[in-house]
PDB file of N, CA and C in Angstrom:
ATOM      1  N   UNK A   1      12.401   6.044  -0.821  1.00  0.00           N
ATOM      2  CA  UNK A   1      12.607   7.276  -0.073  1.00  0.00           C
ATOM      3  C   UNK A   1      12.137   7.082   1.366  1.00  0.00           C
ATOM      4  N   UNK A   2      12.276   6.001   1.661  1.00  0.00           N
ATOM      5  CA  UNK A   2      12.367   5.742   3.061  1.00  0.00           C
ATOM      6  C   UNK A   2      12.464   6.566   4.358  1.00  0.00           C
ATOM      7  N   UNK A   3      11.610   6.947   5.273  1.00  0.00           N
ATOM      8  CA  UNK A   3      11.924   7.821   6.402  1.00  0.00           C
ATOM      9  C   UNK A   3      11.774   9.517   5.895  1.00  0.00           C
ATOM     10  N   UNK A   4      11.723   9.306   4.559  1.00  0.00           N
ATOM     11  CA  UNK A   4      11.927  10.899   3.956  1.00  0.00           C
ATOM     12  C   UNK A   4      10.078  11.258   3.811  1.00  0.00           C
ATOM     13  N   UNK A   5       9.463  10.499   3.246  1.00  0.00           N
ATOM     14  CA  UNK A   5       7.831  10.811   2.719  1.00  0.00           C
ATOM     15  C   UNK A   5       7.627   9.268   2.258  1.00  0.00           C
ATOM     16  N   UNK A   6       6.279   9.315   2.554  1.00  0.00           N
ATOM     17  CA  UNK A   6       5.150   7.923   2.203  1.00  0.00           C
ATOM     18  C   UNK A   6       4.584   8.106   1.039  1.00  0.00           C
ATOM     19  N   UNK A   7       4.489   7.276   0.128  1.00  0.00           N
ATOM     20  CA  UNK A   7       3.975   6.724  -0.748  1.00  0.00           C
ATOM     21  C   UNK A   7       2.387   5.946  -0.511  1.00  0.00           C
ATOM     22  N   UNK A   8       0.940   6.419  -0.671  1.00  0.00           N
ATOM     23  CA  UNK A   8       0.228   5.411  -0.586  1.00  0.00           C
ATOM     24  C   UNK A   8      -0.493   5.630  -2.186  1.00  0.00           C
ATOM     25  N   UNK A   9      -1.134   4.281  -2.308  1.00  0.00           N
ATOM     26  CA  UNK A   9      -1.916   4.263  -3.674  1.00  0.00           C
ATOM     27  C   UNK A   9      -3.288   3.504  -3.427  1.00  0.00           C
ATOM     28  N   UNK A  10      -4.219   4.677  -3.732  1.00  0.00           N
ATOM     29  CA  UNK A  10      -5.252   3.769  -3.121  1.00  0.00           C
ATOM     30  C   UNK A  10      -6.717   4.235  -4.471  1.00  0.00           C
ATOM     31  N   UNK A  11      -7.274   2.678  -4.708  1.00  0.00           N
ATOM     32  CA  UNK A  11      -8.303   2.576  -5.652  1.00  0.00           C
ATOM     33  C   UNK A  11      -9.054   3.158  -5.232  1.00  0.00           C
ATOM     34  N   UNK A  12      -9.292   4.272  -5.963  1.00  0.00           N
ATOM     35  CA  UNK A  12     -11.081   4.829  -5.736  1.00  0.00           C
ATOM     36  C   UNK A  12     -12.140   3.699  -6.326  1.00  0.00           C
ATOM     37  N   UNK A  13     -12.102   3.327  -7.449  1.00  0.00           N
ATOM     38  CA  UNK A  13     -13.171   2.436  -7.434  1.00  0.00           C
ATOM     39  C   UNK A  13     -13.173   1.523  -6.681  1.00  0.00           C
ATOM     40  N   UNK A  14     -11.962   0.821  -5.736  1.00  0.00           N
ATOM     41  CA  UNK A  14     -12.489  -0.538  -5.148  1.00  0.00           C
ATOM     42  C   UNK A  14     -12.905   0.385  -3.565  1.00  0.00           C
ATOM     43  N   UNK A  15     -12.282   1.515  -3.471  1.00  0.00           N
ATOM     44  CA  UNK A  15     -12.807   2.390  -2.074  1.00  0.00           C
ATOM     45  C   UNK A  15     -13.438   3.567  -2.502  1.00  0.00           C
ATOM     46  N   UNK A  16     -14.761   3.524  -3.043  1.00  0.00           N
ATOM     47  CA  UNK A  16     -14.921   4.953  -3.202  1.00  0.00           C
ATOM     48  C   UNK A  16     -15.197   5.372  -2.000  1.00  0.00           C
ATOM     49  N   UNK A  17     -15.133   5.499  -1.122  1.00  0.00           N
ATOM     50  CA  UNK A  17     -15.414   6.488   0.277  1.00  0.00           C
ATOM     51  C   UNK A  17     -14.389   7.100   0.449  1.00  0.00           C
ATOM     52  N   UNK A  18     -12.945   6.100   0.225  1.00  0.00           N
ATOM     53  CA  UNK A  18     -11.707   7.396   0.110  1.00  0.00           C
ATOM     54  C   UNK A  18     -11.711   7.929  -0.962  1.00  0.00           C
ATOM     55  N   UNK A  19     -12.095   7.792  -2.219  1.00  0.00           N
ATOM     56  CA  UNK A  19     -12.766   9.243  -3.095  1.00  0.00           C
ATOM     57  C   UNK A  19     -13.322  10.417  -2.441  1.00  0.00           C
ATOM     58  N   UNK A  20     -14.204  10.105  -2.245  1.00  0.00           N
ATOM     59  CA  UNK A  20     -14.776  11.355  -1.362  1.00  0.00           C
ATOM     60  C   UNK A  20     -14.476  11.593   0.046  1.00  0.00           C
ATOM     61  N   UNK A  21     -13.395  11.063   0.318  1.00  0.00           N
ATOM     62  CA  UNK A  21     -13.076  11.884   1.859  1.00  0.00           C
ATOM     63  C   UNK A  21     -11.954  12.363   1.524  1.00  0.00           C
ATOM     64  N   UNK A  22     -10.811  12.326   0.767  1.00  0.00           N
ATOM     65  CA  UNK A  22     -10.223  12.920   0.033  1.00  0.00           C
ATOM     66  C   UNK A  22     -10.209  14.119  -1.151  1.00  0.00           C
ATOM     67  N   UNK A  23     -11.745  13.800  -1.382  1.00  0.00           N
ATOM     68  CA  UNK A  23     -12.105  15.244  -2.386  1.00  0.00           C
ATOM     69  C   UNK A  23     -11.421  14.343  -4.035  1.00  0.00           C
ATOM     70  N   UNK A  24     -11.356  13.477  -4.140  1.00  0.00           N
ATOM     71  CA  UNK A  24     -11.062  12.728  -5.438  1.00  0.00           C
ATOM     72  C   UNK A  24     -12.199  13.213  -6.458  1.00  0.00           C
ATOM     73  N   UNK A  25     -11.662  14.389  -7.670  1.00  0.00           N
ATOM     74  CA  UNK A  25     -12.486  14.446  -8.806  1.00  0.00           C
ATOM     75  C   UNK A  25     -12.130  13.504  -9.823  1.00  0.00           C
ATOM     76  N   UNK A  26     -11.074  13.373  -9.866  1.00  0.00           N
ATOM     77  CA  UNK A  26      -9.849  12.989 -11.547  1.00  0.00           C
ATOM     78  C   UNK A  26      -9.114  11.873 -11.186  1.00  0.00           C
ATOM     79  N   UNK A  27      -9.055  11.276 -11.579  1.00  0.00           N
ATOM     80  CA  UNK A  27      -7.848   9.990 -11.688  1.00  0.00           C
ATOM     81  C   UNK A  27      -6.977  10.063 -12.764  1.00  0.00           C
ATOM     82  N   UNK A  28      -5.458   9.880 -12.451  1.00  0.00           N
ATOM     83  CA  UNK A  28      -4.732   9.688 -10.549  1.00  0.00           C
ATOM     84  C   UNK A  28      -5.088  11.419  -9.992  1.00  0.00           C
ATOM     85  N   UNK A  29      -5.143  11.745  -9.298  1.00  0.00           N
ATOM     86  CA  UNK A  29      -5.106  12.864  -8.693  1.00  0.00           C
ATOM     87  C   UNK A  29      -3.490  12.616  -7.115  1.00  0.00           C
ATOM     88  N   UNK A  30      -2.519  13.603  -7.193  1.00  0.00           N
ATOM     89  CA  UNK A  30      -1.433  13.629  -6.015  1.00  0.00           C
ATOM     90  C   UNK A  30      -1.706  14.372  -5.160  1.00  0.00           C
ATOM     91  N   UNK A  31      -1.657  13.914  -3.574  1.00  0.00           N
ATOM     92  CA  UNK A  31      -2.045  15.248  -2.668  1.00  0.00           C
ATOM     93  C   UNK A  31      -0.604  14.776  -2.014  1.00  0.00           C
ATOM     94  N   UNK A  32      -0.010  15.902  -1.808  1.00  0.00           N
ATOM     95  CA  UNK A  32       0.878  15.951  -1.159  1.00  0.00           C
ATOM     96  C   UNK A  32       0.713  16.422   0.376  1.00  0.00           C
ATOM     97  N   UNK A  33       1.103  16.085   1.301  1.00  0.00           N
ATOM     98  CA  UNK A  33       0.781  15.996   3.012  1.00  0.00           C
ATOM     99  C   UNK A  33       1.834  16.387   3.687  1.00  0.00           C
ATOM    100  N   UNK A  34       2.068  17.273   4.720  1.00  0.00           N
ATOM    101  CA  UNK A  34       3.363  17.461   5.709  1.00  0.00           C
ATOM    102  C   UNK A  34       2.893  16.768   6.805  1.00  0.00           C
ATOM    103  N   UNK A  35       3.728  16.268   7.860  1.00  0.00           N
ATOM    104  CA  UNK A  35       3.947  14.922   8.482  1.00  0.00           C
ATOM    105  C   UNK A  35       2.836  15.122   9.558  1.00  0.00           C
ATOM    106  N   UNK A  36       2.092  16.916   9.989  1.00  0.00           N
ATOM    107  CA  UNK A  36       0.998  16.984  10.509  1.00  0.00           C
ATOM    108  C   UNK A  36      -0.299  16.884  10.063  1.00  0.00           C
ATOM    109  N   UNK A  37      -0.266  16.220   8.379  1.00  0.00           N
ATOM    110  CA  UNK A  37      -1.288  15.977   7.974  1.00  0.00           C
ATOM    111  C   UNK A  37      -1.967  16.697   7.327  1.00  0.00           C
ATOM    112  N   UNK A  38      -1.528  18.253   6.688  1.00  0.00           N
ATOM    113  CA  UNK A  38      -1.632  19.386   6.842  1.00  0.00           C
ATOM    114  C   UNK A  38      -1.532  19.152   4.821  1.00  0.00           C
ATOM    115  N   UNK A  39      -2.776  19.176   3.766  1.00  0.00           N
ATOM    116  CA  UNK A  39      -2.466  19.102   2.624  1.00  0.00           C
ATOM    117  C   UNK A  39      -1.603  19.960   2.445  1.00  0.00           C
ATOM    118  N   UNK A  40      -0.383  20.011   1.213  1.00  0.00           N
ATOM    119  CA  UNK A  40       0.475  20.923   0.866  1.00  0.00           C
ATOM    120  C   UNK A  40       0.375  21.352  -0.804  1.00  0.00           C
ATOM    121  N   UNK A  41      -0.037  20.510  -1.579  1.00  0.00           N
ATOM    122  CA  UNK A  41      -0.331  20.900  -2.844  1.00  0.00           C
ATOM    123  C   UNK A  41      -1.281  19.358  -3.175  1.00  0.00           C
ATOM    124  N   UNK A  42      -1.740  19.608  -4.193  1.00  0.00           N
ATOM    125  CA  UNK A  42      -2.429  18.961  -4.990  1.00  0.00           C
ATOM    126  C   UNK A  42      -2.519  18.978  -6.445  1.00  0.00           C
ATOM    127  N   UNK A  43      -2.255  17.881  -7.095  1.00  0.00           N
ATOM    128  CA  UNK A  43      -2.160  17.518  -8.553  1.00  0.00           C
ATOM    129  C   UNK A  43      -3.325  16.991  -9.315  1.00  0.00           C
ATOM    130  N   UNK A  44      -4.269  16.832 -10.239  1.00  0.00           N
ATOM    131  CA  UNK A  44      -4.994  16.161 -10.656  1.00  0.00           C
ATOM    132  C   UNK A  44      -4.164  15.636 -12.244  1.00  0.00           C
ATOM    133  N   UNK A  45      -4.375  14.563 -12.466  1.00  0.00           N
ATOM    134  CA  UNK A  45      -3.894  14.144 -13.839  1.00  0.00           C
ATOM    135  C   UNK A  45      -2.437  13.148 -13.716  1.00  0.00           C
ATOM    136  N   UNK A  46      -1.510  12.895 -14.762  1.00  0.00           N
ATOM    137  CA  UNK A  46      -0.361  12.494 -14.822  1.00  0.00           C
ATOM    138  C   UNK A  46       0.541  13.356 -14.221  1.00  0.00           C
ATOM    139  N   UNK A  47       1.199  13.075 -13.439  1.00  0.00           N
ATOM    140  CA  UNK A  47       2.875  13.809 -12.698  1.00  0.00           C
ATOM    141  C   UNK A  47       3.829  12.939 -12.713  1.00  0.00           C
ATOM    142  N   UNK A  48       4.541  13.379 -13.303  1.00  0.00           N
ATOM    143  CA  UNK A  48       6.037  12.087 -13.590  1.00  0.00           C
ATOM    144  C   UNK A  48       6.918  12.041 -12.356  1.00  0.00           C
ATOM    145  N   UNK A  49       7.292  10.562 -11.891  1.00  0.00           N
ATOM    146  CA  UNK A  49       8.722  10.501 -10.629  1.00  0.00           C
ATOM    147  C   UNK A  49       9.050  11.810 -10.848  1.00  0.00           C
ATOM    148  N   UNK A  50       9.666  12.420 -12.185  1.00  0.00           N
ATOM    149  CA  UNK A  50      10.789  13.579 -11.710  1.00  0.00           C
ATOM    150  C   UNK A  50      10.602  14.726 -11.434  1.00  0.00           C
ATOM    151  N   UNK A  51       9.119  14.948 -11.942  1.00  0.00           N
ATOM    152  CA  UNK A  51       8.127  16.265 -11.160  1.00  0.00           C
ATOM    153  C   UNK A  51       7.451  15.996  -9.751  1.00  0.00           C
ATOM    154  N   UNK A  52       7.093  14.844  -9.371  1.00  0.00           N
ATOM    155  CA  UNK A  52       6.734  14.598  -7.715  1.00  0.00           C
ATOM    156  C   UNK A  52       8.310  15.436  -7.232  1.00  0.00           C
ATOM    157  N   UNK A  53       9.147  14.415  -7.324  1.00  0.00           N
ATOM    158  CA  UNK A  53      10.503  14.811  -6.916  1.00  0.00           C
ATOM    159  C   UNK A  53      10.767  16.122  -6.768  1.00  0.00           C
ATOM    160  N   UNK A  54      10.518  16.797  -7.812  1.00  0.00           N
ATOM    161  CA  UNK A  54      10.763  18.447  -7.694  1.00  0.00           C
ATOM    162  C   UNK A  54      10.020  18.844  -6.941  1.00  0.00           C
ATOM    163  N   UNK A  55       8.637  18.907  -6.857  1.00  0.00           N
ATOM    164  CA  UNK A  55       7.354  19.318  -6.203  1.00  0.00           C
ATOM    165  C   UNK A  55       8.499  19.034  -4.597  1.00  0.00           C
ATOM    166  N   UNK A  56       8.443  18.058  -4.438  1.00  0.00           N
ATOM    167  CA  UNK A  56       8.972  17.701  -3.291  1.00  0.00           C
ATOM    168  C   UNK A  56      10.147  18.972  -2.757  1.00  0.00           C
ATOM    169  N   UNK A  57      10.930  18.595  -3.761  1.00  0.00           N
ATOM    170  CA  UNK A  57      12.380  19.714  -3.467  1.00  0.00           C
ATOM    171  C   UNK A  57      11.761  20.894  -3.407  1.00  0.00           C
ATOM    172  N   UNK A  58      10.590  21.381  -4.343  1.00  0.00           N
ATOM    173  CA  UNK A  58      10.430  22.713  -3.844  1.00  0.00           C
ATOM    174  C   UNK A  58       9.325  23.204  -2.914  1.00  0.00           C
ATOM    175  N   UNK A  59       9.164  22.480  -2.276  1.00  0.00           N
ATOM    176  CA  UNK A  59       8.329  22.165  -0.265  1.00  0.00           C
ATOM    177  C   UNK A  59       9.572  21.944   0.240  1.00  0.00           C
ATOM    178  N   UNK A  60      10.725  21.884  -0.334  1.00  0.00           N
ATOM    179  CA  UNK A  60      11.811  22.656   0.941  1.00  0.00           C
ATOM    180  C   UNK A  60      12.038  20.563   1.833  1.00  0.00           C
ATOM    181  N   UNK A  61      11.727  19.229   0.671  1.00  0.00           N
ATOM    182  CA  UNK A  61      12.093  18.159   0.843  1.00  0.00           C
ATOM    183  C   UNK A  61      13.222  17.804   0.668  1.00  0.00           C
ATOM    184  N   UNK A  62      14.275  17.492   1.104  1.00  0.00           N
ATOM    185  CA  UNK A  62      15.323  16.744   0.785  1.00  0.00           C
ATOM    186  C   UNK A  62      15.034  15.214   0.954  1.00  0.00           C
ATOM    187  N   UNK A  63      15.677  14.874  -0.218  1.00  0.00           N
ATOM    188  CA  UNK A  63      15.644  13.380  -0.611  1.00  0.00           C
ATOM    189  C   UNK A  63      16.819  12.713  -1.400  1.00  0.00           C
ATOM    190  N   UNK A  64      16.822  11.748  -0.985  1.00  0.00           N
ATOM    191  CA  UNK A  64      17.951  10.820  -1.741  1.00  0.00           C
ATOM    192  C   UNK A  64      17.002   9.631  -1.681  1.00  0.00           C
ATOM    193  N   UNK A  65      17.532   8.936  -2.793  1.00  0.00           N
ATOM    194  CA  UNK A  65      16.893   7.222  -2.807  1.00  0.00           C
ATOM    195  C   UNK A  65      17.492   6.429  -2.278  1.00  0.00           C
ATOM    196  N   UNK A  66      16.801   5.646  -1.811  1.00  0.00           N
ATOM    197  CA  UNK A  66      17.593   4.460  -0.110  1.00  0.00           C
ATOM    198  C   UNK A  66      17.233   3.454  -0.420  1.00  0.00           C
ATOM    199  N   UNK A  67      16.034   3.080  -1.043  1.00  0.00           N
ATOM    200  CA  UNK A  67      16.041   1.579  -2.517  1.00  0.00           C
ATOM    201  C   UNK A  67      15.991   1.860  -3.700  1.00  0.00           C
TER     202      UNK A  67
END
């Protein structure tokens, strides 16, 4: 999803400081971000591709897959 939204994945145990500057209780936990950086929702637990995806579509994302 290229150019559309970023993807990062980042170890709390090998970084816990981005645990806690992030507010990380739960692993995986999803924070979703608008491009000013601005949190938009937040997930704690399992969220499947096709619920990110929706989450996405319904923050008003359009997306298509480009790989």
């Amino acid at each position: 999803y290229e150019g559309v939204f970023k993807v990062e994945f980042i170890d709390v145990w090998e970084n816990p400081e981005a645990g806690r500057e992030y507010g990380i209780r739960l692993i995986p936990t999803q924070i979703f971000y608008d491009s000013s950086g601005k949190e938009l929702f937040r997930h704690e637990g399992f969220f499947s591709k096709e619920d990110i995806l929706a989450k996405w579509k319904e923050l008003g994302v359009e997306h298509t897959k480009t790989k």
